[in-house]
Protein backbone atom coordinates (compact mmCIF):
# COMPACT_ATOMS: atom_id res chain seq x y z
CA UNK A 1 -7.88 89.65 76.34
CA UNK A 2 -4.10 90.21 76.04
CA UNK A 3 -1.88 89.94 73.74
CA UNK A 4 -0.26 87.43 75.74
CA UNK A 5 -3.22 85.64 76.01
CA UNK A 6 -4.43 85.38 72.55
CA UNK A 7 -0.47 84.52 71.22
CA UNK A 8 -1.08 81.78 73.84
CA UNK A 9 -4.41 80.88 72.83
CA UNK A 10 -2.83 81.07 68.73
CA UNK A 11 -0.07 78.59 69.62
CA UNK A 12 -2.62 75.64 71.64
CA UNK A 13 -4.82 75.88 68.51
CA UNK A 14 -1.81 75.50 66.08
CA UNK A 15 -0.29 72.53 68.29
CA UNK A 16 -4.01 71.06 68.34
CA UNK A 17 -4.12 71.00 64.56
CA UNK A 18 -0.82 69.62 64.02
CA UNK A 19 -1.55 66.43 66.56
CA UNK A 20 -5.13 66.26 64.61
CA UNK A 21 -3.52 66.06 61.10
CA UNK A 22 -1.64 62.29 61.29
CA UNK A 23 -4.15 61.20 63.32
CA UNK A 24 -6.76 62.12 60.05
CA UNK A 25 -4.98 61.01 57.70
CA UNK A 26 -4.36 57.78 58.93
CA UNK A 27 -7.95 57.44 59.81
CA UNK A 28 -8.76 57.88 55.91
CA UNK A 29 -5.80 55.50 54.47
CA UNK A 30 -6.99 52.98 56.43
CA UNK A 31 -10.35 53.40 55.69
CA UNK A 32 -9.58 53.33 51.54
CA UNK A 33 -7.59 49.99 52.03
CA UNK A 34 -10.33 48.13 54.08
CA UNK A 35 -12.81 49.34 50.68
CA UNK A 36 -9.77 48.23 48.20
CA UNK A 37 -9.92 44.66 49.92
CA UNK A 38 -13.60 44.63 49.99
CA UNK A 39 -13.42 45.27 46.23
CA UNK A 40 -11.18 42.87 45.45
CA UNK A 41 -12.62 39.97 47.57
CA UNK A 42 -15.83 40.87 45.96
CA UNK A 43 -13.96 40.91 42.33
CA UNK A 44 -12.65 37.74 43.44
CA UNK A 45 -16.19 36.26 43.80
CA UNK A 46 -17.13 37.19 40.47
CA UNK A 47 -13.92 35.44 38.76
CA UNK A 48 -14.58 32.77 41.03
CA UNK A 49 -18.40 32.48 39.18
CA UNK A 50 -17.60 33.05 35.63
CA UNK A 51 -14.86 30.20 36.57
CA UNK A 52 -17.86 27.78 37.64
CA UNK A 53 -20.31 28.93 35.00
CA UNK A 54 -17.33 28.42 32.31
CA UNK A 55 -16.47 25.03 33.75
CA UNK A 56 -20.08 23.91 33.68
CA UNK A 57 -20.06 24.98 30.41
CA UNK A 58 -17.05 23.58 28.92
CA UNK A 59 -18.69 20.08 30.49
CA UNK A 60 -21.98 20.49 28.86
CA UNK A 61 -20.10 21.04 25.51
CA UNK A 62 -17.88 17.77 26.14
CA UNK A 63 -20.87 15.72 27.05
CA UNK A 64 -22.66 16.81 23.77
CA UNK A 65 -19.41 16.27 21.95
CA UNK A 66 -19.83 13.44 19.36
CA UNK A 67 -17.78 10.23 19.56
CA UNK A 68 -17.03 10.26 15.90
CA UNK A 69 -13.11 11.64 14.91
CA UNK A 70 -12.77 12.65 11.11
CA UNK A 71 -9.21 12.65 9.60
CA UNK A 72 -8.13 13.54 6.26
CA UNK A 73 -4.64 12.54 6.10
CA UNK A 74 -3.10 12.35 2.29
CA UNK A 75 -7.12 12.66 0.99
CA UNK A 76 -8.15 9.78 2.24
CA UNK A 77 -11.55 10.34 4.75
CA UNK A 78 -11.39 7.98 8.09
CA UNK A 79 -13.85 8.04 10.25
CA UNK A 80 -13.14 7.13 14.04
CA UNK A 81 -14.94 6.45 17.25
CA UNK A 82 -13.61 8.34 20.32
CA UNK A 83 -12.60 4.49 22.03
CA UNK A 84 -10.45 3.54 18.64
CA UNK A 85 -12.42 0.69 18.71
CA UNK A 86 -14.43 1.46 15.31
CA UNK A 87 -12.56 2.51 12.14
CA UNK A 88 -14.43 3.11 8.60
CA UNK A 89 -12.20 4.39 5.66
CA UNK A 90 -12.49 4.53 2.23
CA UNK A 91 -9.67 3.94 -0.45
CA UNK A 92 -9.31 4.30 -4.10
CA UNK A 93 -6.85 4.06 -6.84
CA UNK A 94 -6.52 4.90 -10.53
CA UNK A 95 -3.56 3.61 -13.36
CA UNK A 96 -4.58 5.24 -16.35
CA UNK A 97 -1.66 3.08 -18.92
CA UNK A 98 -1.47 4.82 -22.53
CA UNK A 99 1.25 2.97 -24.81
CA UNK A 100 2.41 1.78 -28.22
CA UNK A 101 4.36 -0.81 -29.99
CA UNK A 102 6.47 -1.44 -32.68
CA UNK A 103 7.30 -4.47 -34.86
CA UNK A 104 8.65 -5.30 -37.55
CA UNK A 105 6.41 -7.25 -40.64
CA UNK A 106 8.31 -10.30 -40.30
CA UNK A 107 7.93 -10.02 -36.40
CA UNK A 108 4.35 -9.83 -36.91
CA UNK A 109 4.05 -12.70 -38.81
CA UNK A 110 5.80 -15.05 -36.71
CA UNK A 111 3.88 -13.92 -33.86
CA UNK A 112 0.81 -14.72 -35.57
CA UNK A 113 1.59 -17.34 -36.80
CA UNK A 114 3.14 -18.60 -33.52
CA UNK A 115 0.10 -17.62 -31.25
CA UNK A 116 -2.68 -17.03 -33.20
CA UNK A 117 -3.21 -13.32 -32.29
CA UNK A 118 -3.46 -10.41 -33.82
CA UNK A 119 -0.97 -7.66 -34.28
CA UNK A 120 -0.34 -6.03 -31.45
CA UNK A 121 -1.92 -2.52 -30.98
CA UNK A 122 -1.25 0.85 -28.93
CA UNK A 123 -4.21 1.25 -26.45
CA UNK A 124 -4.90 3.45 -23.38
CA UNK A 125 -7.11 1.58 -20.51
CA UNK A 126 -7.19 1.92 -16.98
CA UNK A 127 -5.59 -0.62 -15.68
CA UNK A 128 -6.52 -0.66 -12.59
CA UNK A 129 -9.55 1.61 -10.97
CA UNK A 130 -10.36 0.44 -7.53
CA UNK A 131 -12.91 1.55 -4.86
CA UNK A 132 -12.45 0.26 -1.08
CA UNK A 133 -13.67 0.43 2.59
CA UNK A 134 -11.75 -0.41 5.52
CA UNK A 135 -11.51 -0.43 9.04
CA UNK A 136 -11.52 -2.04 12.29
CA UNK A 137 -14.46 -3.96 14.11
CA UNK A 138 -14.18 -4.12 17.94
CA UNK A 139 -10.71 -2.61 17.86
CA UNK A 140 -9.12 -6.92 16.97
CA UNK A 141 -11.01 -7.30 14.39
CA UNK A 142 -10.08 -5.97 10.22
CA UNK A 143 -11.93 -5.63 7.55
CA UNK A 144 -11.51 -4.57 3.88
CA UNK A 145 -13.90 -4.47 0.90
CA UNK A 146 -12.56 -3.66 -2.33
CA UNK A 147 -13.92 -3.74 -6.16
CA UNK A 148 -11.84 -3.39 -9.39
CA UNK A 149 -13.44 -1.21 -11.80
CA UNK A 150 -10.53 -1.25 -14.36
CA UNK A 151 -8.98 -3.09 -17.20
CA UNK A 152 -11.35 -1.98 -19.55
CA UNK A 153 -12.41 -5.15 -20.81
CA UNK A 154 -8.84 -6.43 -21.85
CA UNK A 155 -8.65 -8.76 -18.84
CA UNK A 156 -11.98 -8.25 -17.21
CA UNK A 157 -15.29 -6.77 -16.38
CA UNK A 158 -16.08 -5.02 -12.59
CA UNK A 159 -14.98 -7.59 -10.16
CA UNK A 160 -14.17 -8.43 -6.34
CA UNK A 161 -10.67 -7.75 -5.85
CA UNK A 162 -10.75 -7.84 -1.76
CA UNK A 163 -13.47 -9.31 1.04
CA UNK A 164 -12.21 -10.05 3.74
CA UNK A 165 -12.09 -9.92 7.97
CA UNK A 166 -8.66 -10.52 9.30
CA UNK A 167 -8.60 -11.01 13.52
CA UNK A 168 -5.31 -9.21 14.87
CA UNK A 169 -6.31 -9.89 18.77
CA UNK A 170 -2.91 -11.87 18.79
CA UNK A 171 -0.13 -9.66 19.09
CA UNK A 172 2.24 -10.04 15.85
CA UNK A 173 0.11 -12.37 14.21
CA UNK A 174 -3.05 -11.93 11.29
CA UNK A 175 -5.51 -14.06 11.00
CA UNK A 176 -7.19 -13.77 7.22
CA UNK A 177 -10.62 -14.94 5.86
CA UNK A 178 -12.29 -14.02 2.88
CA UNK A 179 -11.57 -13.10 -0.96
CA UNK A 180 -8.18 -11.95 -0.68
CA UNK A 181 -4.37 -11.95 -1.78
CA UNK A 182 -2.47 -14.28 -0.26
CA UNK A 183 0.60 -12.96 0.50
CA UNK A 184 2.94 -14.92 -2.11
CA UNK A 185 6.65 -14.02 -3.51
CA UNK A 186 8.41 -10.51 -3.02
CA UNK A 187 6.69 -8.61 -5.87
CA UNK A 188 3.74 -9.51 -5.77
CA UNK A 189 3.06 -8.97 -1.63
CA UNK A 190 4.38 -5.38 -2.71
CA UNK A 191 1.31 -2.95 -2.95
CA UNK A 192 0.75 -2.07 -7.22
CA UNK A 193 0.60 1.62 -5.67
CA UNK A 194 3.87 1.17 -4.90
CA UNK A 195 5.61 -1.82 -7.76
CA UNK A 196 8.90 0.01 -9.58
CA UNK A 197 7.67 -0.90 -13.05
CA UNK A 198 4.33 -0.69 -14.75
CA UNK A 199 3.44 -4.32 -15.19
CA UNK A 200 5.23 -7.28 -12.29
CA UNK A 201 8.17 -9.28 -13.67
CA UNK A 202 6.38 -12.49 -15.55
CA UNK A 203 8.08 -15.20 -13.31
CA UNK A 204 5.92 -13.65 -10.51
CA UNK A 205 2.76 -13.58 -12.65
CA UNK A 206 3.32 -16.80 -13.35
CA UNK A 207 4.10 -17.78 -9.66
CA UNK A 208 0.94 -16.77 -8.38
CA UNK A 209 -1.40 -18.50 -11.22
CA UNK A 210 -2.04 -21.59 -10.13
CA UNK A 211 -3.03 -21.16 -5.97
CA UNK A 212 -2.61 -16.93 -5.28
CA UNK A 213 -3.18 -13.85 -6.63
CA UNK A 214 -6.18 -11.26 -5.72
CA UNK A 215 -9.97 -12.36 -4.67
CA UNK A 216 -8.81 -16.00 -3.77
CA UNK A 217 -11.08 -17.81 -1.17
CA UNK A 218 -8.35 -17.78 1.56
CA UNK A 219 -8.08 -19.06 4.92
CA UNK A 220 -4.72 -18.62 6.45
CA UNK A 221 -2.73 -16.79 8.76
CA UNK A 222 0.66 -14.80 8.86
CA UNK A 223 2.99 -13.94 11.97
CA UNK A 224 5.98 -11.14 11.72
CA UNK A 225 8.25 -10.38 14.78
CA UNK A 226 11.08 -7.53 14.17
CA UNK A 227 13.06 -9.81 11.80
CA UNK A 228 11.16 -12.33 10.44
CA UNK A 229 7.56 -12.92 8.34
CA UNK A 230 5.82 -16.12 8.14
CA UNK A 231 2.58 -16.74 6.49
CA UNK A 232 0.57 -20.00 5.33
CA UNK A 233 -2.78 -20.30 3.52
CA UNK A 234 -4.73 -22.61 1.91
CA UNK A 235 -6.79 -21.56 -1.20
CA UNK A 236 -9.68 -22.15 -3.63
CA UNK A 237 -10.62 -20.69 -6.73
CA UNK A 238 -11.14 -16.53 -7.21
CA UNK A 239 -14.09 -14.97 -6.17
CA UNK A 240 -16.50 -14.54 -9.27
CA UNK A 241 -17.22 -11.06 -10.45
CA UNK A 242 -20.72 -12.26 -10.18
CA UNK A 243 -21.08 -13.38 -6.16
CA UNK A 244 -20.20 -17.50 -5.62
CA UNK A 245 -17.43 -19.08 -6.54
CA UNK A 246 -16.03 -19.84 -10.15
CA UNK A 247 -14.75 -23.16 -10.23
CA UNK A 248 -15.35 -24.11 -6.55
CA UNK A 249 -13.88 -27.30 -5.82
CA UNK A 250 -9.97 -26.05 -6.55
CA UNK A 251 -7.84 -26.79 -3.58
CA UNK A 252 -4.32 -25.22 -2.58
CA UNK A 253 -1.91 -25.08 0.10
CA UNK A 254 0.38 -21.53 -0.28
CA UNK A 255 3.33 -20.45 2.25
CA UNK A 256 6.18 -17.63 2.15
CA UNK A 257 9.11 -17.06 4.92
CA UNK A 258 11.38 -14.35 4.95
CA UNK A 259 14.03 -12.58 7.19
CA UNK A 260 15.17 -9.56 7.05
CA UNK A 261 18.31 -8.35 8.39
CA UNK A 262 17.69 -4.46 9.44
CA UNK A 263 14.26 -3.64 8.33
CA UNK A 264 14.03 -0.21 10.03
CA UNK A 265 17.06 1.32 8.92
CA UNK A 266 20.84 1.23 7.73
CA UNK A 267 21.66 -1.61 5.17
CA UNK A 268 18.92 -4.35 4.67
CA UNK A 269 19.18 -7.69 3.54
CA UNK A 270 15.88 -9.87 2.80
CA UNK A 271 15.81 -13.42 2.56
CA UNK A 272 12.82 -15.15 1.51
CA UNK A 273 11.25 -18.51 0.05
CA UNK A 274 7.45 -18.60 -1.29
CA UNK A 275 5.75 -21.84 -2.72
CA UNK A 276 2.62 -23.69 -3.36
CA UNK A 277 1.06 -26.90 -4.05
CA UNK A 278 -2.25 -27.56 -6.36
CA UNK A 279 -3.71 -31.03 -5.56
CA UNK A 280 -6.66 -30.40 -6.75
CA UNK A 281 -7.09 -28.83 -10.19
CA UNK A 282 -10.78 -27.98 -11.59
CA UNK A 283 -10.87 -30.03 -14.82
CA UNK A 284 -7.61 -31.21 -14.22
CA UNK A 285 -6.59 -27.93 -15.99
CA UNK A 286 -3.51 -25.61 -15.48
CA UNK A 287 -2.44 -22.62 -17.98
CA UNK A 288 0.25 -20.83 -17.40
CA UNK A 289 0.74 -17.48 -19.76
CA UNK A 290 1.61 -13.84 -19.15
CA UNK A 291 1.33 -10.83 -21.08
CA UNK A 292 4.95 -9.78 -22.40
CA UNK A 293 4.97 -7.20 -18.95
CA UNK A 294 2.46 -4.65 -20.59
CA UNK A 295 -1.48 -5.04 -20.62
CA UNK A 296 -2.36 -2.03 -22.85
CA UNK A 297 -2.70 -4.54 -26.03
CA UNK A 298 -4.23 -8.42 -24.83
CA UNK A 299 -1.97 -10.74 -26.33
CA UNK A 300 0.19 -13.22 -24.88
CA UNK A 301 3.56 -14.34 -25.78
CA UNK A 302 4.06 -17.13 -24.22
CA UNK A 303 1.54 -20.15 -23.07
CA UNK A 304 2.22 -23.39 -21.37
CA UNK A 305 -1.82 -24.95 -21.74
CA UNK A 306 -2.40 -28.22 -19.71
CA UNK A 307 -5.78 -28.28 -20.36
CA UNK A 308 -7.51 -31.87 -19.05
CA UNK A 309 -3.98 -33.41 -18.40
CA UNK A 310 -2.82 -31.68 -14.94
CA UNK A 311 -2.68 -33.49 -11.94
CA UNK A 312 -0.95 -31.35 -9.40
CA UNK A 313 1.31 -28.19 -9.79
CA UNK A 314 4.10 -27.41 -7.42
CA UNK A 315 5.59 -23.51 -7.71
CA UNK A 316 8.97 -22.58 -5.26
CA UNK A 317 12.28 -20.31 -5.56
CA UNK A 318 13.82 -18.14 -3.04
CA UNK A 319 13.78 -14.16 -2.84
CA UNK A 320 16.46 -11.90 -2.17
CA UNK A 321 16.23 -8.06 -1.74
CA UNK A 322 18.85 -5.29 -0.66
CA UNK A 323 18.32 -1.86 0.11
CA UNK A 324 20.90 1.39 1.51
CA UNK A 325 19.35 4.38 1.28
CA UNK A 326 18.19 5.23 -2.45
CA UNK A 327 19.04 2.17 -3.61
CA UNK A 328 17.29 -1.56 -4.03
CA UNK A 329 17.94 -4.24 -5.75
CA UNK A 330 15.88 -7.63 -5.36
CA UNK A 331 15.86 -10.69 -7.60
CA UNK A 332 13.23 -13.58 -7.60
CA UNK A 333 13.57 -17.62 -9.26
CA UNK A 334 10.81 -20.44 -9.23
CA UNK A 335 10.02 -23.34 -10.73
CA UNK A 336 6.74 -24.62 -11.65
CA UNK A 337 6.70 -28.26 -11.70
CA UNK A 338 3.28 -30.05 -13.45
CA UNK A 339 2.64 -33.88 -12.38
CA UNK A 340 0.43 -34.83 -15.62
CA UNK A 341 -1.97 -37.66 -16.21
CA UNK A 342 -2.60 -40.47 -18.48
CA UNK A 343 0.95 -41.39 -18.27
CA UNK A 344 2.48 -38.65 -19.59
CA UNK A 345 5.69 -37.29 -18.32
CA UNK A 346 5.95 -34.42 -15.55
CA UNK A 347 7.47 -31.02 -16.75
CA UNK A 348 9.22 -28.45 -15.05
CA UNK A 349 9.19 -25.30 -16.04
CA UNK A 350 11.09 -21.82 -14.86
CA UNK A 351 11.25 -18.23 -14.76
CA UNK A 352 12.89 -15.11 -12.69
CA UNK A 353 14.09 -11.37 -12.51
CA UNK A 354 16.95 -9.11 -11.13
CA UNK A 355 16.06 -5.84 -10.90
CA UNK A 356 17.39 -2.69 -9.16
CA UNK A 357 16.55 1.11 -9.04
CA UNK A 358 17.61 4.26 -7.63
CA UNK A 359 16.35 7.39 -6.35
CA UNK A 360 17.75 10.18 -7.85
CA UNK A 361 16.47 12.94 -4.89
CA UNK A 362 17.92 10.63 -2.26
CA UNK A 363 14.75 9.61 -0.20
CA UNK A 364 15.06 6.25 1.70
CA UNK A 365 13.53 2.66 0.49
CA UNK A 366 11.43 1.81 3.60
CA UNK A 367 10.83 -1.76 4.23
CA UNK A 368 7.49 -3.45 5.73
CA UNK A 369 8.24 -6.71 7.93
CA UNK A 370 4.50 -6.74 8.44
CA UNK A 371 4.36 -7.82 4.84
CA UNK A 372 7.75 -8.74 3.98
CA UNK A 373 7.75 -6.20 0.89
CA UNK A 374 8.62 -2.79 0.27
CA UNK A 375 6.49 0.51 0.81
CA UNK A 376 6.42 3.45 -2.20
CA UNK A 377 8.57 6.36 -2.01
CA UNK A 378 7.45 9.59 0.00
CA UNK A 379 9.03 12.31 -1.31
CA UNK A 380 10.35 14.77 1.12
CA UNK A 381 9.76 17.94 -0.86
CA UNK A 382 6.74 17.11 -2.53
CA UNK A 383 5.68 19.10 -5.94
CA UNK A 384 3.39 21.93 -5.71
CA UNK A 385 1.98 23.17 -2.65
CA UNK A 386 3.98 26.54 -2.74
CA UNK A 387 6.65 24.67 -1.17
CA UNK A 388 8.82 24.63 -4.85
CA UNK A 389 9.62 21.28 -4.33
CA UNK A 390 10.55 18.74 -7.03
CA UNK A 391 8.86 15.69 -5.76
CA UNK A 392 11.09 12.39 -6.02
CA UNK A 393 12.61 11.00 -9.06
CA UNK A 394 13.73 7.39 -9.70
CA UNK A 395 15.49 5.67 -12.28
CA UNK A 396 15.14 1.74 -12.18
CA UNK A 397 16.23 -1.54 -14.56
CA UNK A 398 14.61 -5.33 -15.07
CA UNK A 399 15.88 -7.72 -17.07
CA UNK A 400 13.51 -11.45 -16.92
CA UNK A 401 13.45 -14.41 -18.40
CA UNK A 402 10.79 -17.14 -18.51
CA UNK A 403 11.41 -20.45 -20.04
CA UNK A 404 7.65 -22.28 -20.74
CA UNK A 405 9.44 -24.83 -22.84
CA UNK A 406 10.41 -28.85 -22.10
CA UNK A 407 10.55 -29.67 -25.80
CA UNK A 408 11.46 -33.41 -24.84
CA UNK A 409 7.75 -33.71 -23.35
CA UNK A 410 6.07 -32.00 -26.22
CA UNK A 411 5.33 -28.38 -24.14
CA UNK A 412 6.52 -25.35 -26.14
CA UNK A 413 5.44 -22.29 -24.55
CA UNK A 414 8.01 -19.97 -25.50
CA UNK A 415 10.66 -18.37 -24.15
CA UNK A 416 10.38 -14.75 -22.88
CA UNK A 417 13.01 -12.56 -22.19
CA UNK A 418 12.61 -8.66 -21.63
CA UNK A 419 14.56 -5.76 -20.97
CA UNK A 420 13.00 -3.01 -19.08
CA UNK A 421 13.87 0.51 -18.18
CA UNK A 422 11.89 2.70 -16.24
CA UNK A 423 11.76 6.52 -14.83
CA UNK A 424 9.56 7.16 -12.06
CA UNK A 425 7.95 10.99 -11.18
CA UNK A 426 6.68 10.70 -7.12
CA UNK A 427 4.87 14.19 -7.20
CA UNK A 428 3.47 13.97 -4.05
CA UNK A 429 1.89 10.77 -1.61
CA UNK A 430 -0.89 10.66 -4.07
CA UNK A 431 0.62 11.41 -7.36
CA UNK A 432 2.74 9.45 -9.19
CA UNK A 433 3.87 9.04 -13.12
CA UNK A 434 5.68 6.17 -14.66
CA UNK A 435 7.61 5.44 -17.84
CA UNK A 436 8.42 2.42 -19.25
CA UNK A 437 10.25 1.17 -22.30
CA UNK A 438 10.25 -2.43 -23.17
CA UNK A 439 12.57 -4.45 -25.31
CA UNK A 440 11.26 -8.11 -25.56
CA UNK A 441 12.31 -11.20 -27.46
CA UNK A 442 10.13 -14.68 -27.77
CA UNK A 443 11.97 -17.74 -28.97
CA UNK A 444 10.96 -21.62 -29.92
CA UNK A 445 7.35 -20.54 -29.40
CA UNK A 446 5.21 -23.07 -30.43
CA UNK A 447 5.37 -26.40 -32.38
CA UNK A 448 7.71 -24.45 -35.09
CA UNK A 449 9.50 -23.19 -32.96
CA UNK A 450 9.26 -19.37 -34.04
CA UNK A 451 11.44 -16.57 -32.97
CA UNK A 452 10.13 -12.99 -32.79
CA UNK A 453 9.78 -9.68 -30.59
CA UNK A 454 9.36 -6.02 -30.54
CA UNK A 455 9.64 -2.81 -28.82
CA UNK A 456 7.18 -0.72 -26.48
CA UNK A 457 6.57 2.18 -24.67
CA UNK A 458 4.24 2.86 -21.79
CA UNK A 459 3.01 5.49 -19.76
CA UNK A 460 1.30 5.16 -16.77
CA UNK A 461 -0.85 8.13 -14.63
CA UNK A 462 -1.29 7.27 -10.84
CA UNK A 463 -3.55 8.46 -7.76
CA UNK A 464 -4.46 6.92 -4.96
CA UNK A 465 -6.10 8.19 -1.44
């Protein structure tokens, strides 16, 4: 072979390998992307069956998942079925009162002599100590079942305070039946969780004697829109601690209206009237008598007794309440009017209150057209919880007056009038602390007409869930 020949023979083979190269390499690229796809669509198969065997799963779990909800909201437990249509809850409240007195000798003996009681003693009891379930029935349908534990004897033993099924089907409107609280004047519709002062102004303990207060046989019904709050009832005698009822055959008709101007927000005005008629009294008995605005001792000041000689009792005045922001004031009058027998003359009696408060951390009053009464104070920077907060503070003033005497029909039941000034500690929703002091002065009480009073000071632990 030449040289010519094999430099000939050199070159074909180099051009051969250069055309060859591409040609390779492309064969090879092509070949690693066609096994990159087959990866991935075969990765994608395996997502795609995790996905379905995770989906099946997450349905299995669902379908075993119970129907119950449990909340826990401010300590109080509520159970709830998935639907809303069941509700169970349980409530409870403590007022743990610890006070003393002071009078003077010749105080003391007038009282005495005026009323027949003792001298009046410091005294811590719980006042009120209260143990509940509630909830909803069928989604329309309420219920509540509540028992007083407190008192510690002063008042009473263990007792019904609530049982009762209210029907709420009908939008705006509550339908009530049971042993329960008719909804009756301004203070006394106003939970005592959430009450400015220890103890309710006397003309509203007075009010509610005769056809209201807690554990009455009730039938009745009350309708709010966004302004207004109506409510009627009629009434028989409380609920015996017992079971049955104590003095059955009492019959009442109680009713309450109220408007309020801006109940949501801004400034608020509330306008109200609450009354009730007796017609029939057991024994033909009324007695109306309050405690001088502080249980911790038992005695009463003043006592208007128509034992045996009561035919009917009528009980009306109008409410009025304002609230702006931190502050409320709210004032209540009524007159209870006694048609006697045996030819004696009727009497008409009276009481009321002005009261107003402040709160010194600047939270909001909030105001409850559902009940036509004020909620308690939330504090927005609650005490404790590592948050350094101060809870809310509030400062509040009561003057009353009560006048159980009509001298020219032979009744002299005193009369009452009491200064009252009061500091408030909200620590948290649960929490709260209340000090009172108490400057009260009796007059005419009794057939010789006896003047006396005295001074007291009260402290009052709360909790609630």
């Amino acid at each position: 072979m030449t040289l010519r020949n094999i430099l000939l023979a050199g070159t074909a083979l180099g051009a051969a390998t250069l055309l060859a190269g591409p040609a390779l390499a492309a064969s090879n690229t092509q070949a690693e992307l066609d096994a990159l796809k087959a990866q991935i669509e075969a990765l994608q198969r395996k997502i795609d069956d995790v996905e379905i065997q995770q989906g099946n799963r997450i349905k299995t779990l669902e379908e075993r998942k119970s129907d119950v909800e449990v909340s826990l909201k401010d300590g109080r437990p509520v159970f709830k079925t998935a639907d809303g249509n069941f509700t169970f809850g349980i409530t409870g409240r403590a007022h743990l009162d610890v006070g003393g007195y002071h009078m003077s000798d010749s105080d003391e003996t007038q009282m005495i002599a005026a009323t027949g009681n003792s001298g009046l003693r410091g005294n811590a009891n719980f006042r009120r100590a209260r143990l509940g379930f509630n909830g909803t029935l069928a989604k329309d349908f309420k219920y509540n079942i509540e028992f007083n534990f407190g008192d510690s004897g002063t008042e009473s033993n263990a007792r019904i305070y609530e049982v009762a099924l209210t029907y709420t089907g009908i939008e705006g409107t509550d339908i009530v039946i049971g042993a329960t609280k008719p909804k009756m004047t301004l203070d006394d519709s106003t939970s005592s969780n959430d009450i400015t002062f220890i103890e309710r102004a006397t003309a509203v303990n007075l009010a509610i004697t005769p056809a209201a207060g807690e554990a009455r046989m009730t039938l009745g019904a009350a309708h709010y829109t966004d302004n207004f709050f109506g409510a009627a009832y009629y009434t028989m005698s409380s609920a015996a601690a017992g079971g049955g009822l104590d003095d059955y055959d009492s019959s009442n008709v109680v009713g309450r209206l109220a408007y309020a101007t801006s109940p949501k927000e801004g400034a608020n005005f509330h306008f109200g009237v609450s009354g009730s008629h007796s017609f029939k009294l057991p024994a033909d008995a009324v007695r109306l008598r309050d405690r001088p605005e502080l249980r911790i001792d038992g005695s009463r000041y003043i006592d208007a007794n128509f034992a045996g000689t009561a035919d009917t009792v009528s009980v009306y005045g109008p409410e009025l309440a304002f609230n702006y922001g931190p502050f409320r004031a709210q004032g209540e009058y009524y007159r209870y009017d006694v048609s006697r027998l045996g030819g004696l003359s009727d009497v008409d009696l009276s009481a009321w209150y002005l009261q107003a408060s402040w709160i010194l951390t600047g939270e909001a009053y909030k105001y409850d057209i559902k009940k036509a009464a004020y909620s308690g104070v939330k504090p927005a920077n609650p005490f404790g919880f590592g948050s350094g907060g101060a809870g809310a503070w509030e400062i509040a003033a009561r003057y009353s007056q009560a006048d159980l005497n009509d001298t020219g029909n032979g009744v002299f039941g005193g009369e009452q009038r009491i200064i009252t000034a009061g500091l408030n500690w909200y620590v948290n929703n649960n929490v709260r602390f209340m000090l009172n002091y108490l400057d009260v002065d009796v007059d005419d009480r009794g057939a010789a007409q006896l003047d006396f009073g005295h001074q007291a000071v009260a402290l009052r632990t709360q909790f609630a869930f």
